[in-house]
C-alpha atoms as a PDB file:
ATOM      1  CA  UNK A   1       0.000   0.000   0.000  1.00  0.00           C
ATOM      2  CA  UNK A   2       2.950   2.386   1.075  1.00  0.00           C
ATOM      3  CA  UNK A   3       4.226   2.105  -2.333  1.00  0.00           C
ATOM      4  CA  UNK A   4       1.395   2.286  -4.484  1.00  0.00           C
ATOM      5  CA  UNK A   5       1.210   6.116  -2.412  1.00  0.00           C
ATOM      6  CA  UNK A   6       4.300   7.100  -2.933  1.00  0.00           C
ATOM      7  CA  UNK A   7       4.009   6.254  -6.670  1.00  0.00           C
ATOM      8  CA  UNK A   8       0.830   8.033  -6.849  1.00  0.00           C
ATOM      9  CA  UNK A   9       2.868  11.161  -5.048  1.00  0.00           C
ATOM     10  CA  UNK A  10       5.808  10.739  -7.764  1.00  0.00           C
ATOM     11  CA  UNK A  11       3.121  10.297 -10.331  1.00  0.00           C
ATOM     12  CA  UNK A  12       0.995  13.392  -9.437  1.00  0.00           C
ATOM     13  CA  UNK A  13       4.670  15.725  -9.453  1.00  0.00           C
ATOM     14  CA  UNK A  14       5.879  14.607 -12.642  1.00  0.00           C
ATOM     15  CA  UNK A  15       2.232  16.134 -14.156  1.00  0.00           C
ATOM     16  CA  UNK A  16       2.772  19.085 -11.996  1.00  0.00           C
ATOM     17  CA  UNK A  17       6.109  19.668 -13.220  1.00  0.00           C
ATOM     18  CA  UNK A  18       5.240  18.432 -17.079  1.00  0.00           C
ATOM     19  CA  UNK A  19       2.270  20.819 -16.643  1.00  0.00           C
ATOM     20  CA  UNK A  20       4.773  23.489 -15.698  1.00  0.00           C
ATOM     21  CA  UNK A  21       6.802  23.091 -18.453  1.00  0.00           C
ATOM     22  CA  UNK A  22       4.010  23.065 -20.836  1.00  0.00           C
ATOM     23  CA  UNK A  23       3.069  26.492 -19.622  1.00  0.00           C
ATOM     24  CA  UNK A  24       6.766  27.691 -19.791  1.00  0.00           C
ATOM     25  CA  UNK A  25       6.980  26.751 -23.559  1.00  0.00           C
ATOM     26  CA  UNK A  26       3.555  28.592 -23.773  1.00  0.00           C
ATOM     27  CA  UNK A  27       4.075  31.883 -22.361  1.00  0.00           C
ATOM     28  CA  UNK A  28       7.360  31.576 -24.575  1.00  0.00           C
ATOM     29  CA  UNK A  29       5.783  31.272 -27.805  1.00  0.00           C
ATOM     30  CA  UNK A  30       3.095  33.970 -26.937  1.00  0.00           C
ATOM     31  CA  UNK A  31       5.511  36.444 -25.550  1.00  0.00           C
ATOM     32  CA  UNK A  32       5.159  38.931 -28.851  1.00  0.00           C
ATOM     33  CA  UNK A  33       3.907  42.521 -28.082  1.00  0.00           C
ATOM     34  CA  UNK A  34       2.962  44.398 -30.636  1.00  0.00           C
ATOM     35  CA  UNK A  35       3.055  47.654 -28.904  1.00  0.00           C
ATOM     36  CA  UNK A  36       0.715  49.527 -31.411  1.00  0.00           C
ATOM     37  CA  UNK A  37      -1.424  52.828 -30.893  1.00  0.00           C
ATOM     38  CA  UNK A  38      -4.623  52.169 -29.080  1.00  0.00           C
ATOM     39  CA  UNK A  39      -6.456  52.673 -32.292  1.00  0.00           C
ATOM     40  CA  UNK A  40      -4.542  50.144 -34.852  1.00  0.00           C
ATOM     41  CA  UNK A  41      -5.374  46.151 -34.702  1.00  0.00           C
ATOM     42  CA  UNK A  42      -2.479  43.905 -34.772  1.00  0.00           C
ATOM     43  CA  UNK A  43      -2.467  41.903 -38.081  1.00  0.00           C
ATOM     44  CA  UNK A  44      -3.947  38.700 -38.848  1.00  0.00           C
ATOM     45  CA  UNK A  45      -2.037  36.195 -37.365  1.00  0.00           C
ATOM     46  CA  UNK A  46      -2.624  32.094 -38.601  1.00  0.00           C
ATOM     47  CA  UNK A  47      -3.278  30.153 -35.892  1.00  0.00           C
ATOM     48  CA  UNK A  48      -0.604  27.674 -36.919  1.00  0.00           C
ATOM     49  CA  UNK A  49       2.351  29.923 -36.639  1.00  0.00           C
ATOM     50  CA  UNK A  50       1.904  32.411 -32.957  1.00  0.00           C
ATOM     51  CA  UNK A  51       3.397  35.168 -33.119  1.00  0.00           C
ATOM     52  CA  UNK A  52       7.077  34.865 -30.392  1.00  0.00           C
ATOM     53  CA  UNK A  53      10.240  36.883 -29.578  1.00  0.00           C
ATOM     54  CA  UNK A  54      12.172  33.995 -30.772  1.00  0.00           C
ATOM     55  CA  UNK A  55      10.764  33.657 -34.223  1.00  0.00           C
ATOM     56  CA  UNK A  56      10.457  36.888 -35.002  1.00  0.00           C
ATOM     57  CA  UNK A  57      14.051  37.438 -33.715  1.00  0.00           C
ATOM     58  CA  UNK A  58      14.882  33.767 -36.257  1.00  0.00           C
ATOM     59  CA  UNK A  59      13.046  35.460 -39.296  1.00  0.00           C
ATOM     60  CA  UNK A  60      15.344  38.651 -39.537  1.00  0.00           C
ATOM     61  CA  UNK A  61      18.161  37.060 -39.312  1.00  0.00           C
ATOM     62  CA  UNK A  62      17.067  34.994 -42.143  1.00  0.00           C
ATOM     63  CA  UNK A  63      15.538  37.737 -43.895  1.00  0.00           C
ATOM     64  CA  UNK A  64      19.104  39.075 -44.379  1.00  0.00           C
ATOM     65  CA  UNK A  65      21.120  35.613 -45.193  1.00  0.00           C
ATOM     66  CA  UNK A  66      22.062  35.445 -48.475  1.00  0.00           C
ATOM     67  CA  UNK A  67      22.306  31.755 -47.571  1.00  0.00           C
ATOM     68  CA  UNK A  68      18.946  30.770 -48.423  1.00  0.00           C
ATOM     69  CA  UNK A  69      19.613  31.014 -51.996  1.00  0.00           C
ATOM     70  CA  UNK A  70      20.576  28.675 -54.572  1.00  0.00           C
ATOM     71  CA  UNK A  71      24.371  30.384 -55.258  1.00  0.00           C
ATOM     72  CA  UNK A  72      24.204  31.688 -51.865  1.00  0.00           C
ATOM     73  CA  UNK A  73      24.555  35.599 -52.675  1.00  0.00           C
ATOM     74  CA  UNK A  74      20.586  36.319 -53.142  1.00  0.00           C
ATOM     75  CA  UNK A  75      18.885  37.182 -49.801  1.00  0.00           C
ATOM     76  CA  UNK A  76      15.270  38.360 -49.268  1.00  0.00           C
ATOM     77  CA  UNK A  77      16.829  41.790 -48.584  1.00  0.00           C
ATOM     78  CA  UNK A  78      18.441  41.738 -51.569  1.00  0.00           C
ATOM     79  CA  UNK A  79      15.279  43.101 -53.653  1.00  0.00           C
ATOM     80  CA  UNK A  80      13.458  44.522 -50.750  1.00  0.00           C
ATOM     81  CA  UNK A  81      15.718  47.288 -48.917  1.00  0.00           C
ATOM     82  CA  UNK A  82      14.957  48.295 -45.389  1.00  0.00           C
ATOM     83  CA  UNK A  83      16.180  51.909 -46.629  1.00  0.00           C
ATOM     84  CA  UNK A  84      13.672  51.569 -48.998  1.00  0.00           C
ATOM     85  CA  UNK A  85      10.770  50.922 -47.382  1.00  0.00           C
ATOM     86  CA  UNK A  86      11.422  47.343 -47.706  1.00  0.00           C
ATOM     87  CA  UNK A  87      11.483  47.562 -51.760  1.00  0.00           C
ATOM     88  CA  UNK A  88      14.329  48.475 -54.123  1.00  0.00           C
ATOM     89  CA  UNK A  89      14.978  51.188 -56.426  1.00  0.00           C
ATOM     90  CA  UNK A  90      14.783  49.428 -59.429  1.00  0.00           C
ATOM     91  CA  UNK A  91      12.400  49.433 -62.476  1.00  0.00           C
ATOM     92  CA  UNK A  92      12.558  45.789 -62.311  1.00  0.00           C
ATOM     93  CA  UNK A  93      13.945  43.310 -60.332  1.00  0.00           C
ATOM     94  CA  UNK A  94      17.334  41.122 -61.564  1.00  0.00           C
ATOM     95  CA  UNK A  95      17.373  37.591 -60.120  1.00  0.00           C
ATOM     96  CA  UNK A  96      20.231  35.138 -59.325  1.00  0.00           C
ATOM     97  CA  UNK A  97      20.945  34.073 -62.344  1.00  0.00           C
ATOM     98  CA  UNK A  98      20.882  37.857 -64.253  1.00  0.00           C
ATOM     99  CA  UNK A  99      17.405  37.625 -65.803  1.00  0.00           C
ATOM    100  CA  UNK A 100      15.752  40.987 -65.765  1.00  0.00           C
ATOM    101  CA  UNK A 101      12.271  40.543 -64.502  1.00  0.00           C
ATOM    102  CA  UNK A 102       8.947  42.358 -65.470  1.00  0.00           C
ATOM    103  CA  UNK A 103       8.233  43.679 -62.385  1.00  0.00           C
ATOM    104  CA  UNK A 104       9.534  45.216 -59.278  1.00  0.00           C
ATOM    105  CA  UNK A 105       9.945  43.829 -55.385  1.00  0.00           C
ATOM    106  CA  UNK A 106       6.981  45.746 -53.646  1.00  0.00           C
ATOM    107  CA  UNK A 107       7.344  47.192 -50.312  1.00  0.00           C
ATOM    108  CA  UNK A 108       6.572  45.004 -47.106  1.00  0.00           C
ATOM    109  CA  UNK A 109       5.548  47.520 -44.964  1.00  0.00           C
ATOM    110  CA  UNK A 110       2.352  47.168 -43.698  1.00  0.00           C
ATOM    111  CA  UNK A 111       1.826  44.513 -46.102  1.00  0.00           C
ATOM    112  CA  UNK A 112       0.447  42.514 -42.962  1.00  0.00           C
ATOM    113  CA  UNK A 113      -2.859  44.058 -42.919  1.00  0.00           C
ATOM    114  CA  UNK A 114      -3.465  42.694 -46.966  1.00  0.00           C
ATOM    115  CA  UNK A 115      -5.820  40.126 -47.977  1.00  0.00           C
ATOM    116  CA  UNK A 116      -3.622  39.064 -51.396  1.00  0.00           C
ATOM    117  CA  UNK A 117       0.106  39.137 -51.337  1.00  0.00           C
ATOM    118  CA  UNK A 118       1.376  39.686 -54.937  1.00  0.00           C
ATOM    119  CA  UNK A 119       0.621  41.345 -58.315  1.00  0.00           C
ATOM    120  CA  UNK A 120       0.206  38.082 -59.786  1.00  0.00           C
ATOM    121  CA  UNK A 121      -1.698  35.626 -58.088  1.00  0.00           C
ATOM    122  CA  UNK A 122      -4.683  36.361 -55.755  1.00  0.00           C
ATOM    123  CA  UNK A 123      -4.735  33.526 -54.114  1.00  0.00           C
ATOM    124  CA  UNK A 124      -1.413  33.781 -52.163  1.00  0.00           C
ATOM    125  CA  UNK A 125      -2.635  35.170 -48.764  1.00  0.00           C
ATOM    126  CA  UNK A 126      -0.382  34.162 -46.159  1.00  0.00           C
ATOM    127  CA  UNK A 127       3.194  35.100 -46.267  1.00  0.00           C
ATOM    128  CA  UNK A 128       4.061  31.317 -45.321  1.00  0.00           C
ATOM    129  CA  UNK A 129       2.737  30.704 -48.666  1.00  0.00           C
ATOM    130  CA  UNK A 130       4.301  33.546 -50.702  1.00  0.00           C
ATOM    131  CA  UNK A 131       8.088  32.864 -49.367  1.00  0.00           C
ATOM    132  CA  UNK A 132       7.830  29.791 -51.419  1.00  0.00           C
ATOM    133  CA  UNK A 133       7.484  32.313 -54.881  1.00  0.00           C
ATOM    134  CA  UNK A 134      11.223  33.464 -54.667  1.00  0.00           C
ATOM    135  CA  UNK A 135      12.915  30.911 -53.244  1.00  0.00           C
ATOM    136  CA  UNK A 136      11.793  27.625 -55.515  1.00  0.00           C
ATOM    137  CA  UNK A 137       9.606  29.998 -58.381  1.00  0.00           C
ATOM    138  CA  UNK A 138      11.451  29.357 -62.081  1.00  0.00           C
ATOM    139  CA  UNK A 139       9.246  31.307 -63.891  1.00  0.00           C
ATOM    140  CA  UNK A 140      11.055  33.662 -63.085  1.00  0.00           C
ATOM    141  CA  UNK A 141      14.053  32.843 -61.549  1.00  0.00           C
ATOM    142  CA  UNK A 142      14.658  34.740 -57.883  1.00  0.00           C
ATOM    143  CA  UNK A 143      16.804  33.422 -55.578  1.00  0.00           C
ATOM    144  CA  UNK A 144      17.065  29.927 -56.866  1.00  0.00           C
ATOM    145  CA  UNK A 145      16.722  27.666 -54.477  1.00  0.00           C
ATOM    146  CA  UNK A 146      15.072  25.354 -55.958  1.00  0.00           C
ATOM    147  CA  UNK A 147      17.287  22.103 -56.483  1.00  0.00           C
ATOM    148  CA  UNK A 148      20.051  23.250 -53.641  1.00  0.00           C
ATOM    149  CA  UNK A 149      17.521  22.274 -50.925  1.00  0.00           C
ATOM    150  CA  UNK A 150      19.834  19.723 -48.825  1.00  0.00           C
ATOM    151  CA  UNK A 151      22.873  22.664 -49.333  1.00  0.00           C
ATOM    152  CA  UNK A 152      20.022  25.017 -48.001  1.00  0.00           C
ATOM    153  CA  UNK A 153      19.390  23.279 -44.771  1.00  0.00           C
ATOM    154  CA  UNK A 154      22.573  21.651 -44.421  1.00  0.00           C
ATOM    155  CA  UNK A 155      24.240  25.073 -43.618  1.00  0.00           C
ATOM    156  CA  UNK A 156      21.028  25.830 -41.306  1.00  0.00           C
ATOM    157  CA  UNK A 157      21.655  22.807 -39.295  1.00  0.00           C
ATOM    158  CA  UNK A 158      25.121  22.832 -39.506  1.00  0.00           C
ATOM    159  CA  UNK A 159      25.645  26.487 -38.087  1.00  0.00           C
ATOM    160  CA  UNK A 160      26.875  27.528 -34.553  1.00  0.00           C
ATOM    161  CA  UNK A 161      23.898  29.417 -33.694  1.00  0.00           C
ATOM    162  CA  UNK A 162      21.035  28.649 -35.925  1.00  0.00           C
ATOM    163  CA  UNK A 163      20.031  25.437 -34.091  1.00  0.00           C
ATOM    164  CA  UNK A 164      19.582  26.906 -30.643  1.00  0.00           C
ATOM    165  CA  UNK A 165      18.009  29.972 -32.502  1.00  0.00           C
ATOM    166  CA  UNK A 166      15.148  27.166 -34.705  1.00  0.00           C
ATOM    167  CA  UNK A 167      15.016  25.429 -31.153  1.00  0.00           C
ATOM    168  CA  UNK A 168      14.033  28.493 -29.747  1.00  0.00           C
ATOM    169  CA  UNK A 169      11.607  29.350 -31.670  1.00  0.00           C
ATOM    170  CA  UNK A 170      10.038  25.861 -32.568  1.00  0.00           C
ATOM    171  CA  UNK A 171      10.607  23.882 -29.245  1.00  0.00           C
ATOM    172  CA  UNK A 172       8.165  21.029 -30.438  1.00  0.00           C
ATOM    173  CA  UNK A 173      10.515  20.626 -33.624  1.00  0.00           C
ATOM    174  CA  UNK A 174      13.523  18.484 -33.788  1.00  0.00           C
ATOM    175  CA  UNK A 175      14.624  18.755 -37.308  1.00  0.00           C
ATOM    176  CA  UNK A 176      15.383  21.969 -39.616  1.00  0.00           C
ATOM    177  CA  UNK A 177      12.827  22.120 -42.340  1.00  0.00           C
ATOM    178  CA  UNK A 178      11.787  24.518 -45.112  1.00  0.00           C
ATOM    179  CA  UNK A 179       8.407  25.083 -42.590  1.00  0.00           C
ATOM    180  CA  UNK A 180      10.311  26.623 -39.870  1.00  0.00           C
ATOM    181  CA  UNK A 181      12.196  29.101 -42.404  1.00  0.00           C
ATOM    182  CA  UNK A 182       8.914  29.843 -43.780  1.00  0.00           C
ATOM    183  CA  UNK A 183       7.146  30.347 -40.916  1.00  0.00           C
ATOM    184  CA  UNK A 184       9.713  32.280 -39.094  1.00  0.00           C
ATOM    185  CA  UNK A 185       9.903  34.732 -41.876  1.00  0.00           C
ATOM    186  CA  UNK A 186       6.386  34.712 -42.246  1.00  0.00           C
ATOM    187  CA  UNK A 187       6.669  36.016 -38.379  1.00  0.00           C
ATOM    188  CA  UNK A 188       8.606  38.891 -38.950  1.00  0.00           C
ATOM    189  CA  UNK A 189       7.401  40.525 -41.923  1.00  0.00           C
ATOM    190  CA  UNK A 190       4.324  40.793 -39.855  1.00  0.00           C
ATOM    191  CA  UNK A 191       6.438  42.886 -37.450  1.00  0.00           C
ATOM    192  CA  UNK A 192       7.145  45.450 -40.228  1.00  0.00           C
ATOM    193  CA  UNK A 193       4.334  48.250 -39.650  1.00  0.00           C
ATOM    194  CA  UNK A 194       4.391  52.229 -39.953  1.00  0.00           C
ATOM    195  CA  UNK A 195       1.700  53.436 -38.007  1.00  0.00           C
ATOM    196  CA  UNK A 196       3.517  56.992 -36.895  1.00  0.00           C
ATOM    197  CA  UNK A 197       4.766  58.469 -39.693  1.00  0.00           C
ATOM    198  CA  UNK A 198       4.491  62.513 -39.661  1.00  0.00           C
ATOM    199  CA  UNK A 199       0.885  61.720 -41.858  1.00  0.00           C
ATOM    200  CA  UNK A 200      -0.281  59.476 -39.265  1.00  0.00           C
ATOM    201  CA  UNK A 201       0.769  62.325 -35.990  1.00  0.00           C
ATOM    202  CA  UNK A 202      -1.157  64.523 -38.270  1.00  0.00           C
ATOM    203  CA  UNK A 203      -4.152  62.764 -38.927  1.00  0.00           C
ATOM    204  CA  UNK A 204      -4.931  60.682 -36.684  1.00  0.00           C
ATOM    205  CA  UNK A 205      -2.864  61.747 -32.992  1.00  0.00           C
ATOM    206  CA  UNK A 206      -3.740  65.993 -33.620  1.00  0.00           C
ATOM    207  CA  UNK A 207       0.278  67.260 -34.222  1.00  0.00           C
ATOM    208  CA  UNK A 208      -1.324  69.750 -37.019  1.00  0.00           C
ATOM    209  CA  UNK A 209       2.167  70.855 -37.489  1.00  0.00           C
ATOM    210  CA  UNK A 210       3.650  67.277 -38.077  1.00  0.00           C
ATOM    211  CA  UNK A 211       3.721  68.198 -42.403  1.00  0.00           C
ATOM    212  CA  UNK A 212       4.175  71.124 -44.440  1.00  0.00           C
ATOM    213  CA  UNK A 213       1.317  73.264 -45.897  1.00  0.00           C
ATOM    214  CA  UNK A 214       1.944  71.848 -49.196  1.00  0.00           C
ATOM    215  CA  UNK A 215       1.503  68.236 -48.131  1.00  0.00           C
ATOM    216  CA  UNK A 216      -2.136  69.780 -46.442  1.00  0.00           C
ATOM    217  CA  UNK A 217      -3.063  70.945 -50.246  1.00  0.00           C
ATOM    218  CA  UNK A 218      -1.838  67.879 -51.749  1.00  0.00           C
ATOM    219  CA  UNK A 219      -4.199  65.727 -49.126  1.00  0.00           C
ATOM    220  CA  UNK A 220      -6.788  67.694 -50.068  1.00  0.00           C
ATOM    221  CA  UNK A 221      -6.370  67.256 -53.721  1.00  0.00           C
ATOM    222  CA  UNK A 222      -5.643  63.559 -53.057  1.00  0.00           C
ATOM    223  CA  UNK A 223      -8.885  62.833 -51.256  1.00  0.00           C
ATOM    224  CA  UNK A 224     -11.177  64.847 -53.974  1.00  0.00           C
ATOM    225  CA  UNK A 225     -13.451  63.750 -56.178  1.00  0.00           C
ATOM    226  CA  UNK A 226     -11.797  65.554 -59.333  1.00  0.00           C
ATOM    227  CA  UNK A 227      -8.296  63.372 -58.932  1.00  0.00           C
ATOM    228  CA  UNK A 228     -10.264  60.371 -57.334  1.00  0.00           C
ATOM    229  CA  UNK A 229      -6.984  58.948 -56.006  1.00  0.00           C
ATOM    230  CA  UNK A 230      -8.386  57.770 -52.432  1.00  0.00           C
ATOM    231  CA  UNK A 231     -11.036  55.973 -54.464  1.00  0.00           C
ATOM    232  CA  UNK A 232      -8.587  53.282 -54.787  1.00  0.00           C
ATOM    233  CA  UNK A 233      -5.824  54.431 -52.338  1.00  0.00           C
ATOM    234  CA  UNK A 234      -8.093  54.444 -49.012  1.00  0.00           C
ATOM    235  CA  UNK A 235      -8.332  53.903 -45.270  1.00  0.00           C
ATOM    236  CA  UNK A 236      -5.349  53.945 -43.172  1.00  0.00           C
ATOM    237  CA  UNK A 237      -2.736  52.196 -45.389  1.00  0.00           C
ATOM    238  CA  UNK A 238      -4.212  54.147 -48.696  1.00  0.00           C
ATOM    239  CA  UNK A 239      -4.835  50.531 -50.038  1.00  0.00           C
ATOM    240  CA  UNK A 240      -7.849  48.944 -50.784  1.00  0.00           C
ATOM    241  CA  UNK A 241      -6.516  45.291 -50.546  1.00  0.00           C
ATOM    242  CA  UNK A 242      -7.115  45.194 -46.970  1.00  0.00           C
ATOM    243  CA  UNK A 243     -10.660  43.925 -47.271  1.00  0.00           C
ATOM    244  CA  UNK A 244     -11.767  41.829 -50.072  1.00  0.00           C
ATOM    245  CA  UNK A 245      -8.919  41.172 -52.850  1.00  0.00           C
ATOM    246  CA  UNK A 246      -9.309  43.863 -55.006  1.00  0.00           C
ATOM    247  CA  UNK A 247      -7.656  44.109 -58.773  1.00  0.00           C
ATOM    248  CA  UNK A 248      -7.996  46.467 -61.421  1.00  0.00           C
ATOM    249  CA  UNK A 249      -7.639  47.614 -64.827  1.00  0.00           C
ATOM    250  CA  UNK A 250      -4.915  50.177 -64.823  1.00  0.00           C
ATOM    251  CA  UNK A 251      -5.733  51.415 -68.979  1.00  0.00           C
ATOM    252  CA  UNK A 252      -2.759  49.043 -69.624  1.00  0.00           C
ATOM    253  CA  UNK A 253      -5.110  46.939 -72.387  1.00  0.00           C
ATOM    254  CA  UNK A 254      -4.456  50.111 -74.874  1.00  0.00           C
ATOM    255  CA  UNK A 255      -0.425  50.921 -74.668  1.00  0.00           C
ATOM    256  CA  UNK A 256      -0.008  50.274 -78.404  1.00  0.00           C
ATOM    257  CA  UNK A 257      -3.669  52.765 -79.097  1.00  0.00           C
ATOM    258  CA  UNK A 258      -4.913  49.117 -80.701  1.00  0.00           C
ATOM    259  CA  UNK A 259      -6.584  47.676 -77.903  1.00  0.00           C
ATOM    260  CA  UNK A 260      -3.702  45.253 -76.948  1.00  0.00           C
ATOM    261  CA  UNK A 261      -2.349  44.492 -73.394  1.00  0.00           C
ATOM    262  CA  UNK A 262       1.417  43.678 -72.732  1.00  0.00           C
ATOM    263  CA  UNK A 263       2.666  41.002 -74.345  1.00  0.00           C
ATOM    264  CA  UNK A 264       3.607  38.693 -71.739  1.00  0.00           C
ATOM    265  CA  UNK A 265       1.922  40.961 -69.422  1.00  0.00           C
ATOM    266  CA  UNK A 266      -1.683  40.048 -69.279  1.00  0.00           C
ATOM    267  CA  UNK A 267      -1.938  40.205 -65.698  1.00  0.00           C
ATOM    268  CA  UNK A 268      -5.247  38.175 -64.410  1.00  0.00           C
ATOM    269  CA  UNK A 269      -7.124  38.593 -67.182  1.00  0.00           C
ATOM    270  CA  UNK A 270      -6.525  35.481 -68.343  1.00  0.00           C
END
């Protein structure tokens, strides 16, 4: 009888103590704080991928490693400069290999709060999902990693600090995988918001003197019915993919005055 009890007692503190631990690896992959304005909503966060110090912390650093790429000189920064907003100065974007793309890397910022992700496909929602375009898309070709997989998360694993760093941030995980990248990246371009630039201290927190007199005209002409510009450009990120995707015809179908659109640059009309 005396040791059934005492292997009920040792029984009852190992689920006290496995309990605790639980909780521990809880409260560490829920520790994210947005630390907005009163008035903005955090982003839409899937429920598969909480938001945590540690990935967040994981996804810049592999935001900025050119190791992710195929020839390993190609990093997400590469095309989408914090100086510039998280975009580049470019017409067009140049991939790995040289090819000159059609388009251009669009800016990240705030790109949280938007239902559809990129010019060309509506259905990429979730930047889990959209990570996958540059790293293993050939059509075109962006960072190339397509085929260099195993190099890819060879050098992951095999780092001196990347482990504990993937450990940290995916405790329940005890492999490297192209998941983890993705959903660690995923994590931090969430964390890349402007809500207090001088517009936003002027029209929204009451600094009246936060821009010039000419950027008070301009708003004005911006938000009137004559220029129309808010019609698409609205709400607080002057976007109006924040609700349902929205698309539109831009008056490209008529560059060559014949009725054509781009060649090779149909967009979704197909």
């Amino acid at each position: 009888m005396r040791i059934d009890i005492q292997l009920s007692v040792v029984l009852f503190f190992v689920l006290i103590l496995r309990s605790q631990g639980e909780a521990a690896t809880q409260v560490e992959q829920n520790d994210w704080q947005w630390n907005l304005p009163h008035d903005v909503e955090p982003p839409f966060v899937p429920e598969n991928n909480p938001m945590s110090s540690a990935k967040v912390e994981l996804g810049r650093e592999l935001f900025f490693d050119s190791n992710l790429s195929g020839a390993g000189y190609v990093s997400c920064s590469t095309c989408h400069l914090p100086e510039k907003s998280f975009s580049e100065n470019r017409k067009v974007s140049v991939g790995i290999t040289g090819e000159f793309h059609t388009r251009n890397a669009l800016s990240l910022v705030n790109t949280a709060y938007m239902t559809t992700l990129t010019w060309a496909d509506p259905n990429i929602t979730l930047f889990e999902e959209q990570a996958k375009v540059p790293m293993f898309g050939t059509h075109p070709v962006e960072m190339g990693t397509l085929g260099y997989e195993n190099k890819v998360l060879n050098f992951l694993s095999d780092h001196p600090l990347y482990p504990d760093k993937f450990k940290a941030a995916f405790p329940e995980r005890d492999t490297i995988d192209f998941e983890q990248v993705f959903m660690a990246l995923g994590a931090y371009q969430r964390t890349l918001i402007s809500v207090n630039a001088p517009y936003d201290q002027y029209r929204y927190y009451g600094q009246k003197d936060a821009i010039s007199e000419a950027a008070i005209k301009g708003e004005a002409l911006f938000f009137s019915k004559e220029l129309g510009c808010s019609g698409c450009h609205a709400g607080r990120h002057f976007s109006d993919a924040t609700g349902q995707p929205s698309f539109h015809n831009t008056g490209l179908y008529n560059v060559d005055k014949k009725g054509s659109y781009p060649q090779g640059e149909q967009g979704l009309s197909k």
